[in-house]
PDB file of N, CA and C in Angstrom:
ATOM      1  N   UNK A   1     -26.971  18.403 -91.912  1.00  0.00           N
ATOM      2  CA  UNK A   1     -25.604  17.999 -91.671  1.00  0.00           C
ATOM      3  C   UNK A   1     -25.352  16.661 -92.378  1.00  0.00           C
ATOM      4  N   UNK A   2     -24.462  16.694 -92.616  1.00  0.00           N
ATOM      5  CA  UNK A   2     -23.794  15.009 -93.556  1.00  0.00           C
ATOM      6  C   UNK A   2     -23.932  14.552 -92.795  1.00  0.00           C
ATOM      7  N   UNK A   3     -24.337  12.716 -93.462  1.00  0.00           N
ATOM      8  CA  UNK A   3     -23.875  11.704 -92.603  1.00  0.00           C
ATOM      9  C   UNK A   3     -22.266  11.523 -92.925  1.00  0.00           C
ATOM     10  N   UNK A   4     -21.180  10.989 -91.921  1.00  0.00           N
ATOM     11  CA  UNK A   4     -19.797  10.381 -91.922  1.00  0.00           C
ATOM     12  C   UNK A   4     -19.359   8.956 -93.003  1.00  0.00           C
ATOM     13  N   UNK A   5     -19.204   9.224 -93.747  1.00  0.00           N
ATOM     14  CA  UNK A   5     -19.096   7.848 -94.492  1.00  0.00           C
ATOM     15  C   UNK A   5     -18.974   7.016 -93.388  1.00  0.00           C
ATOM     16  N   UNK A   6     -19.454   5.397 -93.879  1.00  0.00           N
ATOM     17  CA  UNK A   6     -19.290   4.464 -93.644  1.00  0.00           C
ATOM     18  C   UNK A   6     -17.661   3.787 -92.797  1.00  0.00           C
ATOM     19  N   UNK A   7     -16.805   4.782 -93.615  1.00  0.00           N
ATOM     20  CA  UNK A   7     -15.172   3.912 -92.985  1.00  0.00           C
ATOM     21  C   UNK A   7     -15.086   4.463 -91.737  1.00  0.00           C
ATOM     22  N   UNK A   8     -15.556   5.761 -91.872  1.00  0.00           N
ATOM     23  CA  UNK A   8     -15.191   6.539 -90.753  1.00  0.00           C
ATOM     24  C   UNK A   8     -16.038   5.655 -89.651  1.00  0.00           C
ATOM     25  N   UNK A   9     -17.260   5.158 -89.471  1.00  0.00           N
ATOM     26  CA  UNK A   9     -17.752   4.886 -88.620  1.00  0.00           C
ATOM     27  C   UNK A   9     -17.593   3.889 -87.811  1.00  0.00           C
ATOM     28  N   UNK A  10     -17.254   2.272 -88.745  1.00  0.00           N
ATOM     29  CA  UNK A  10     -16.826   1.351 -88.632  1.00  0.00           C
ATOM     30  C   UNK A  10     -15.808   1.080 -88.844  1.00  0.00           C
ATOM     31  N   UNK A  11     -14.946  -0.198 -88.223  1.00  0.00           N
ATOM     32  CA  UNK A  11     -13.596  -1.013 -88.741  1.00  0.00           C
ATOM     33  C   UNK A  11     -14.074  -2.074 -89.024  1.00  0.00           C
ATOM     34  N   UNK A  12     -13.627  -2.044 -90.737  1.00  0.00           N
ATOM     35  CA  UNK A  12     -14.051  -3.256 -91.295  1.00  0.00           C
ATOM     36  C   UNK A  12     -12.535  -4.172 -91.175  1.00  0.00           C
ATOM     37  N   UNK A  13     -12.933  -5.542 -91.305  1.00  0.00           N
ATOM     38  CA  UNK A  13     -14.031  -6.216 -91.481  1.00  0.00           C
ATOM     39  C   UNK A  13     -14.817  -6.251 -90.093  1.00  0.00           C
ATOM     40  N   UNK A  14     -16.124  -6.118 -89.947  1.00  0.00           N
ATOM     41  CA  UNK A  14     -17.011  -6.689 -89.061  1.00  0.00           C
ATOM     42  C   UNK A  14     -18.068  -7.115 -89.123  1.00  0.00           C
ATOM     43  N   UNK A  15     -19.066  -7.343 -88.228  1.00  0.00           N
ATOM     44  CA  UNK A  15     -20.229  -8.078 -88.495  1.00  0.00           C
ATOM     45  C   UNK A  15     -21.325  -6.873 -88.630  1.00  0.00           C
ATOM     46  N   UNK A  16     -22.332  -7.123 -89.418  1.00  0.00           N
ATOM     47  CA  UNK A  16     -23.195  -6.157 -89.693  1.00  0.00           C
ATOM     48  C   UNK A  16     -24.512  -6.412 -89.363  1.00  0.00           C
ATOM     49  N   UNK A  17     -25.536  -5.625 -89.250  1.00  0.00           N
ATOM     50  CA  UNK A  17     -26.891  -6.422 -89.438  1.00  0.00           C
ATOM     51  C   UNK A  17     -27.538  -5.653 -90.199  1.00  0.00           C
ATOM     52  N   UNK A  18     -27.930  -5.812 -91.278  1.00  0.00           N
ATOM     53  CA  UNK A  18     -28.889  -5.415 -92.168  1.00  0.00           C
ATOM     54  C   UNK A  18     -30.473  -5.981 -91.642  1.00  0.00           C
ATOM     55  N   UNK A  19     -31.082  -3.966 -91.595  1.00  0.00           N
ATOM     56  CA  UNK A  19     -32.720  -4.120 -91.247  1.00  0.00           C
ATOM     57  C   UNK A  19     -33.460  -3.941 -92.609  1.00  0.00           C
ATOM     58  N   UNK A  20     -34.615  -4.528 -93.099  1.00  0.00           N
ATOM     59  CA  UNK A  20     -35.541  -4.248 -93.796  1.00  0.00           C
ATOM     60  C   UNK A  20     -37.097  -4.172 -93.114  1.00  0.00           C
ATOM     61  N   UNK A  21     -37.433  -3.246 -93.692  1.00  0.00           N
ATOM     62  CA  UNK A  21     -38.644  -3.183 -92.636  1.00  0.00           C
ATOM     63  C   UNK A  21     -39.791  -3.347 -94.578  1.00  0.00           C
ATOM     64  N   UNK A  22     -40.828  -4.314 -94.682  1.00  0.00           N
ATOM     65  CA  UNK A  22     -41.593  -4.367 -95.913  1.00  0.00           C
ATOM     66  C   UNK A  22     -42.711  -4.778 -95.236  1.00  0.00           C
ATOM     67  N   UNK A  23     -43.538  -4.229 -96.301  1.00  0.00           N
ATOM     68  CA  UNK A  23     -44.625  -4.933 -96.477  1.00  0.00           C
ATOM     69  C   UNK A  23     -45.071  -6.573 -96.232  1.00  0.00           C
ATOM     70  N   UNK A  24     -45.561  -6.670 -95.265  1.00  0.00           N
ATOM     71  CA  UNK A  24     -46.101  -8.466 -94.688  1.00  0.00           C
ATOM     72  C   UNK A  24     -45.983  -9.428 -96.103  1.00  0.00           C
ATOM     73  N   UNK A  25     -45.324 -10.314 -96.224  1.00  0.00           N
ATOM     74  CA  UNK A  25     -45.620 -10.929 -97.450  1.00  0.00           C
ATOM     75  C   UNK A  25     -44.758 -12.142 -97.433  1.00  0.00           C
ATOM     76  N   UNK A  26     -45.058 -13.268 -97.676  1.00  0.00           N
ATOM     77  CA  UNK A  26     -44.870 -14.892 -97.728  1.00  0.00           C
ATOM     78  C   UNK A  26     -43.792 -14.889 -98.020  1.00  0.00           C
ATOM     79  N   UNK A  27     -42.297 -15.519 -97.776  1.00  0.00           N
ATOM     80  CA  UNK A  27     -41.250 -15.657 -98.669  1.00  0.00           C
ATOM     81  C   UNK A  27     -40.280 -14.501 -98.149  1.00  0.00           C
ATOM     82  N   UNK A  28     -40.744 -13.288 -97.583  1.00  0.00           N
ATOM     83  CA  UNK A  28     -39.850 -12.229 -97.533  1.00  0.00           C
ATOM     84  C   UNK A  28     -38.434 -12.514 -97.151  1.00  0.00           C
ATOM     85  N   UNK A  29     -38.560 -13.243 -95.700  1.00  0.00           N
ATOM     86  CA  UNK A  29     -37.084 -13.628 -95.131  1.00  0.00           C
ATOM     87  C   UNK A  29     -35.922 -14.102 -95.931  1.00  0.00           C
ATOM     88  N   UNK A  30     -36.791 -15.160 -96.906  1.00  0.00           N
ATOM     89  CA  UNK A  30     -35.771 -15.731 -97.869  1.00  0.00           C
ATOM     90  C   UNK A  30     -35.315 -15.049 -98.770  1.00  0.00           C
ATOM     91  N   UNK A  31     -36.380 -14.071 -99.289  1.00  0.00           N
ATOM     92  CA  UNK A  31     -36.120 -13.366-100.612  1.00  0.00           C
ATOM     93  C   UNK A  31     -34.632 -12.529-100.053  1.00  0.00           C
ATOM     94  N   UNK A  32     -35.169 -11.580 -98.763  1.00  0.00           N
ATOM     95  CA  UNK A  32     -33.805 -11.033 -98.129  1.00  0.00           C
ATOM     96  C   UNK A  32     -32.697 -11.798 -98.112  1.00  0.00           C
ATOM     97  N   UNK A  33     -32.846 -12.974 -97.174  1.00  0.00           N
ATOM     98  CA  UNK A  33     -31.739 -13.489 -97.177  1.00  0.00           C
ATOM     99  C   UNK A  33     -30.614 -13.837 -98.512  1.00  0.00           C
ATOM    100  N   UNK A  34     -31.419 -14.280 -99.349  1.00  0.00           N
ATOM    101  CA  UNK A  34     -30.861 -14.491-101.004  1.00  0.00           C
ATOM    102  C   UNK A  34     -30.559 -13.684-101.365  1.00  0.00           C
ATOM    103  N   UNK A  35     -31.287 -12.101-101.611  1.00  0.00           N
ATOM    104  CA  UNK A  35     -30.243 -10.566-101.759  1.00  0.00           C
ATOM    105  C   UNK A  35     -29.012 -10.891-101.428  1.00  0.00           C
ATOM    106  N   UNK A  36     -29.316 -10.519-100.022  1.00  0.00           N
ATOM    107  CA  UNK A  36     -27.418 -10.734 -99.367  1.00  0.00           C
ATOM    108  C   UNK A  36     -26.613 -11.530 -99.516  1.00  0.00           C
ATOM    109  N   UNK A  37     -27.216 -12.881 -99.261  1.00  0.00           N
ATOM    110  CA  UNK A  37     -26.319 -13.776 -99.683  1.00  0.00           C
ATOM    111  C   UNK A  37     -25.810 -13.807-101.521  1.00  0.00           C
ATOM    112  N   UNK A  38     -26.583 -13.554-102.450  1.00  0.00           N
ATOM    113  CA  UNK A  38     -26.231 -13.405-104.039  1.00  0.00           C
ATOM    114  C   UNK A  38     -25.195 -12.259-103.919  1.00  0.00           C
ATOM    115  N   UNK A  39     -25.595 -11.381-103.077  1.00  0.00           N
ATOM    116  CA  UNK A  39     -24.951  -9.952-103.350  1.00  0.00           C
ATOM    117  C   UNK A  39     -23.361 -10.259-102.468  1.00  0.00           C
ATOM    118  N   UNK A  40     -23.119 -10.627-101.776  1.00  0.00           N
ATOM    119  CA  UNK A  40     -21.993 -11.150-100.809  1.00  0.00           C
ATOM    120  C   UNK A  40     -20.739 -12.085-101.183  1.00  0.00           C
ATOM    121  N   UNK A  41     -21.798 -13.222-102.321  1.00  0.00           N
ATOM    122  CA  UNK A  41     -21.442 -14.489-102.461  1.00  0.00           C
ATOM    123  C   UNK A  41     -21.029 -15.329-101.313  1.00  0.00           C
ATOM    124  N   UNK A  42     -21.534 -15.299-100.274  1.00  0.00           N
ATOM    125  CA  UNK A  42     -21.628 -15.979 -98.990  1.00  0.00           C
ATOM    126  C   UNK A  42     -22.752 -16.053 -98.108  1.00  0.00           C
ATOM    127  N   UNK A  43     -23.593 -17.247 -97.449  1.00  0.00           N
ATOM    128  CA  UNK A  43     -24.499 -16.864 -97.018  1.00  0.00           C
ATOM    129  C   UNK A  43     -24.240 -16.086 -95.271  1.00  0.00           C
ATOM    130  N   UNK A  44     -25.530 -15.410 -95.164  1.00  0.00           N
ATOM    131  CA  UNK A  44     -24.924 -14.477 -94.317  1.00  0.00           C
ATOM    132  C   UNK A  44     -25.265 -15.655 -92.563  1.00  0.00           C
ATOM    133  N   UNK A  45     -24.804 -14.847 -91.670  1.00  0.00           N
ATOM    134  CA  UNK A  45     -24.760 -16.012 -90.598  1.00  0.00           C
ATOM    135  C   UNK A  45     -25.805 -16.134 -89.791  1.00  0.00           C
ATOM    136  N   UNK A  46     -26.989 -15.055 -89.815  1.00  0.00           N
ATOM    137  CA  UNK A  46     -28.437 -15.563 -88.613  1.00  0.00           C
ATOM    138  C   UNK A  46     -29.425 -14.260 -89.994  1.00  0.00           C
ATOM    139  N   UNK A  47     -30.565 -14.946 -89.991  1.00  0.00           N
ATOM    140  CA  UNK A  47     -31.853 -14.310 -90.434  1.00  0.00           C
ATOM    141  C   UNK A  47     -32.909 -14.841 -89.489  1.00  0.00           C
ATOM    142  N   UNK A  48     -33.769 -13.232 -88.988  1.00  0.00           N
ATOM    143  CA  UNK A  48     -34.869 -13.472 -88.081  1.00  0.00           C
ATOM    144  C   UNK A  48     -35.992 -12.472 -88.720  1.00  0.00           C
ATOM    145  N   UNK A  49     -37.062 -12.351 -88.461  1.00  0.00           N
ATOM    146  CA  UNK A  49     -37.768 -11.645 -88.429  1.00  0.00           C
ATOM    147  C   UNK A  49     -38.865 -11.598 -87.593  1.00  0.00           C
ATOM    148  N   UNK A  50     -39.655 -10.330 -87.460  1.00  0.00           N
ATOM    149  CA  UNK A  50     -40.992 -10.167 -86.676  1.00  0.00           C
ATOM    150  C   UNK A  50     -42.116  -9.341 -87.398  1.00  0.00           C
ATOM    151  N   UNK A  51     -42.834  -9.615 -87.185  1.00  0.00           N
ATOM    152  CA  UNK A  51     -44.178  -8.448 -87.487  1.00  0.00           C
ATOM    153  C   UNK A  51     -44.924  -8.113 -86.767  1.00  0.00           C
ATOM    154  N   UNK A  52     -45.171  -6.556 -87.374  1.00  0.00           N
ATOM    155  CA  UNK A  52     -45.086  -5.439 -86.619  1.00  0.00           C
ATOM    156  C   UNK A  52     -46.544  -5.893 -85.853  1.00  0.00           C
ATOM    157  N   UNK A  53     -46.880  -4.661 -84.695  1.00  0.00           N
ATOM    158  CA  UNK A  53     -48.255  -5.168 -83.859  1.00  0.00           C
ATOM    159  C   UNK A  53     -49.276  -5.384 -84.681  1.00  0.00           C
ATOM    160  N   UNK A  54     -49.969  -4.619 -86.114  1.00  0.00           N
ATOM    161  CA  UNK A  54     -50.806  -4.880 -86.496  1.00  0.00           C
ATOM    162  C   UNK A  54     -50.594  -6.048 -87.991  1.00  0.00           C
ATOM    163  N   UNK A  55     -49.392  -6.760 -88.127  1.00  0.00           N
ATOM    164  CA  UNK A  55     -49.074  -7.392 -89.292  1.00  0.00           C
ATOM    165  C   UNK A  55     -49.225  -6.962 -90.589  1.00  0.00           C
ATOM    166  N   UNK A  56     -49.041  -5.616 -90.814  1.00  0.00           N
ATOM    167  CA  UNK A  56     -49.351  -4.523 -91.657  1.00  0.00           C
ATOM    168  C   UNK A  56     -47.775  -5.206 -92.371  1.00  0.00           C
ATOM    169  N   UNK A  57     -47.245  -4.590 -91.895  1.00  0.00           N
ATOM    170  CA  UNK A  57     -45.469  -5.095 -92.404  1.00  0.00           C
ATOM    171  C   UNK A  57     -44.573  -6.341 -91.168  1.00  0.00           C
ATOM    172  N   UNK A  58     -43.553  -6.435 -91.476  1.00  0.00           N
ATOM    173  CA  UNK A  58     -42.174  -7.027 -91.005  1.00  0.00           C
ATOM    174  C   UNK A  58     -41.246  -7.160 -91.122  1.00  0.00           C
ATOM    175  N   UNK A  59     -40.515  -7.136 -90.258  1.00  0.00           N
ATOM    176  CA  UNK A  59     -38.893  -6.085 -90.203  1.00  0.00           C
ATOM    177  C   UNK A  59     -38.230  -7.741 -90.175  1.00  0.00           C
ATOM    178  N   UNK A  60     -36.918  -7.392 -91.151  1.00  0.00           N
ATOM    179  CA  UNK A  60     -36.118  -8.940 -91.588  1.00  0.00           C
ATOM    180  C   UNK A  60     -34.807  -8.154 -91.046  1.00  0.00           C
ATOM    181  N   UNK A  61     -33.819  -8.886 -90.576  1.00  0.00           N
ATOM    182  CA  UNK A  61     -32.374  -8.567 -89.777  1.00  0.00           C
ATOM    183  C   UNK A  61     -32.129  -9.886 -90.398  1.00  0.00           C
ATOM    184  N   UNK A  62     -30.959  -9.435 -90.780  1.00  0.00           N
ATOM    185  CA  UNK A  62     -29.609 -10.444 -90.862  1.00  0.00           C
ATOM    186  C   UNK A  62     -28.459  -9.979 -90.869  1.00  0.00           C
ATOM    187  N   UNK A  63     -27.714 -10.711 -90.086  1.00  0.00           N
ATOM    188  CA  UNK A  63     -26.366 -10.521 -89.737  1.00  0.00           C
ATOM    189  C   UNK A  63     -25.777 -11.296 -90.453  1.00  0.00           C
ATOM    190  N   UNK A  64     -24.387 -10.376 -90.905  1.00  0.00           N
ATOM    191  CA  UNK A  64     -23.358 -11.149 -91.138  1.00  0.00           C
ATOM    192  C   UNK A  64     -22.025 -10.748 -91.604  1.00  0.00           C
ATOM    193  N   UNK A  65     -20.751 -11.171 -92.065  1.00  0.00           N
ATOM    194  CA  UNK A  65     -19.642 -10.423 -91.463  1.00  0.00           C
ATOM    195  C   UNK A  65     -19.454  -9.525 -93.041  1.00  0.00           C
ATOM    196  N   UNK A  66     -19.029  -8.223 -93.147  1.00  0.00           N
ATOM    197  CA  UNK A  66     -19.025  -7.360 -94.613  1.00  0.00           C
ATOM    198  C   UNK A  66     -17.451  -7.075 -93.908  1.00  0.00           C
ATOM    199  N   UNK A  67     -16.702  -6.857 -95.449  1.00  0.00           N
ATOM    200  CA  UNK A  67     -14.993  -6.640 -95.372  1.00  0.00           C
ATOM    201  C   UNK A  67     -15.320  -5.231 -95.941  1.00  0.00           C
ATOM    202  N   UNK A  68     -15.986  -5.016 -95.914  1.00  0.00           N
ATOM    203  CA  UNK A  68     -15.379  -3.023 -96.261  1.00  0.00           C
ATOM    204  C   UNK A  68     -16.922  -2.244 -96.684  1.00  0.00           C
ATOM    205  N   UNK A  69     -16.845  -0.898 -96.360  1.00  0.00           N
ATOM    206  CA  UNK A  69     -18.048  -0.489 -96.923  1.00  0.00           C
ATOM    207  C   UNK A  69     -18.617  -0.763 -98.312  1.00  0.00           C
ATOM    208  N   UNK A  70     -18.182  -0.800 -98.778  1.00  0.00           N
ATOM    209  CA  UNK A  70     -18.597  -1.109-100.552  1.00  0.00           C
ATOM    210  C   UNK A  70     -19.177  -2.134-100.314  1.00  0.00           C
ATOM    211  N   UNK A  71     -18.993  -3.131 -99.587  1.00  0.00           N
ATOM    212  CA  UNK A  71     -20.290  -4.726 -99.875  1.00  0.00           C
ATOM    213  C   UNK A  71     -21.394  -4.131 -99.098  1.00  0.00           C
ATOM    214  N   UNK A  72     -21.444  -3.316 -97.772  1.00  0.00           N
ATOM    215  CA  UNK A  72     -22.228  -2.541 -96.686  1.00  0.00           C
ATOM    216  C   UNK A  72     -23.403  -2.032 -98.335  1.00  0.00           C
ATOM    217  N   UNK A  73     -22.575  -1.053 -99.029  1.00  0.00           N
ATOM    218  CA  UNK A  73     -23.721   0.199 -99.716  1.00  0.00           C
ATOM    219  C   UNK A  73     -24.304  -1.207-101.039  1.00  0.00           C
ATOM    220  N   UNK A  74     -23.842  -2.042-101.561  1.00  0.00           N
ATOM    221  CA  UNK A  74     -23.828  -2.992-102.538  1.00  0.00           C
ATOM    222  C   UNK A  74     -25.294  -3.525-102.133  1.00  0.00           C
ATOM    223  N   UNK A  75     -25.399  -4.167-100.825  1.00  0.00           N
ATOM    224  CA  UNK A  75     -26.344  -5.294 -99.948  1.00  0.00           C
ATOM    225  C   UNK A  75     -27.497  -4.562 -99.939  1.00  0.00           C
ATOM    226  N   UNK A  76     -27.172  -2.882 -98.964  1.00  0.00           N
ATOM    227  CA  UNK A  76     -28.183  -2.020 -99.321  1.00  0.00           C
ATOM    228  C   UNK A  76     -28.917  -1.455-101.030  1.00  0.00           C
ATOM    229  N   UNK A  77     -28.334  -1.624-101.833  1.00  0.00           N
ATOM    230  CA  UNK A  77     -28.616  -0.807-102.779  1.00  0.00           C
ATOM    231  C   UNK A  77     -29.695  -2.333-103.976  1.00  0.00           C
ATOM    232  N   UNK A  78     -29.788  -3.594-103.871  1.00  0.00           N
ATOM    233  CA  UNK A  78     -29.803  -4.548-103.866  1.00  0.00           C
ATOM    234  C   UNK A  78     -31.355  -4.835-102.734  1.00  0.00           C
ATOM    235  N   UNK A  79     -31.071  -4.465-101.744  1.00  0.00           N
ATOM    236  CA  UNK A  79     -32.423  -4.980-101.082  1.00  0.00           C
ATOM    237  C   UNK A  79     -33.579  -3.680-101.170  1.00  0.00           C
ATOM    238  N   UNK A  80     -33.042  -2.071-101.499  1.00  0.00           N
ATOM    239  CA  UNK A  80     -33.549  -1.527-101.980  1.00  0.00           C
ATOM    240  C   UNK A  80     -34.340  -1.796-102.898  1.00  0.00           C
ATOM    241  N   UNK A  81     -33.960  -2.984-103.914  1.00  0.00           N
ATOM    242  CA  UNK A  81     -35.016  -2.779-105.532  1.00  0.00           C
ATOM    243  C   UNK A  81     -35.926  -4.168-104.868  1.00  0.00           C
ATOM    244  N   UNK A  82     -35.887  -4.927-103.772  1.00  0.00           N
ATOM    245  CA  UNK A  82     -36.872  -5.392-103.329  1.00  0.00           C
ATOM    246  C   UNK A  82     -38.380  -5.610-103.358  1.00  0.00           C
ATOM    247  N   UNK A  83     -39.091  -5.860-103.987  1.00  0.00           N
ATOM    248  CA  UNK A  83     -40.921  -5.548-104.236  1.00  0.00           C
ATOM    249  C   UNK A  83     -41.415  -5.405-102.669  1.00  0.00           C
ATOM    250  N   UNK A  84     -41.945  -3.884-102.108  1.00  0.00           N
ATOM    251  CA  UNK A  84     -42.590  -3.908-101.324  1.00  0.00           C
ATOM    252  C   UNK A  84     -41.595  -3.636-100.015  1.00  0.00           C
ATOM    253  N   UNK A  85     -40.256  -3.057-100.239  1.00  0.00           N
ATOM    254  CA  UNK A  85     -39.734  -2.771 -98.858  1.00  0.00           C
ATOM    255  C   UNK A  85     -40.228  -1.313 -98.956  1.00  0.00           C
ATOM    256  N   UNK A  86     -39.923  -1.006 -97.628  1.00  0.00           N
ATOM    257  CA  UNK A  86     -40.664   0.165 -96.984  1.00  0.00           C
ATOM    258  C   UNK A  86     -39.711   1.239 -96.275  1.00  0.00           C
ATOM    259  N   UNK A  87     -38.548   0.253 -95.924  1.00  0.00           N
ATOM    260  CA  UNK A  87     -37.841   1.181 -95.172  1.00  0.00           C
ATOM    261  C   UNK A  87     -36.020   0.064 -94.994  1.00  0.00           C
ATOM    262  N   UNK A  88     -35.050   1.117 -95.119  1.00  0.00           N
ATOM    263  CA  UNK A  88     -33.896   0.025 -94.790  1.00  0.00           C
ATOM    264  C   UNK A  88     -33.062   0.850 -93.791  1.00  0.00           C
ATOM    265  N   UNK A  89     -32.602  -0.056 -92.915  1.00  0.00           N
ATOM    266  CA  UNK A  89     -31.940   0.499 -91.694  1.00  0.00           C
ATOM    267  C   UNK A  89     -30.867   0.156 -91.498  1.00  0.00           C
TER     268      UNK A  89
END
């Protein structure tokens, strides 16, 4: 079954949180954060992360506010070419 585009799901503008789940590695948070923020041209408003139980990988969230799907698929498509992500949510 399709997924629903993006408009349908949300009313933009709102706040978003972009998940990356990568490979454990020094720098990641920032590297994310700088995606989004380069890709946005605004920095975005909270970056956290954790790693996972065995520190194999760690999942990066950042929130922050996107005006329409197109910056949503942009941010994603952008942290996609990432070295070493694993998974985007």
């Amino acid at each position: 079954m399709p997924q629903p585009p993006l408009e349908e799901l949300l009313a933009f503008p709102t706040d978003f949180t972009f998940r990356v789940v990568c490979r454990d590695a020094d720098g990641l948070a920032e590297r994310v954060r700088e995606a989004v923020s380069n890709t946005l041209g605004r920095a975005p408003e909270a970056v956290d992360q954790q790693p996972s139980k065995k520190g194999t990988f760690r999942s990066v969230r950042v929130r922050t506010r996107v005006h329409d799907a197109d910056e949503v698929r942009a941010v994603y498509a952008v942290l996609g070419d990432l070295p070493g992500v694993q998974m985007l949510l």
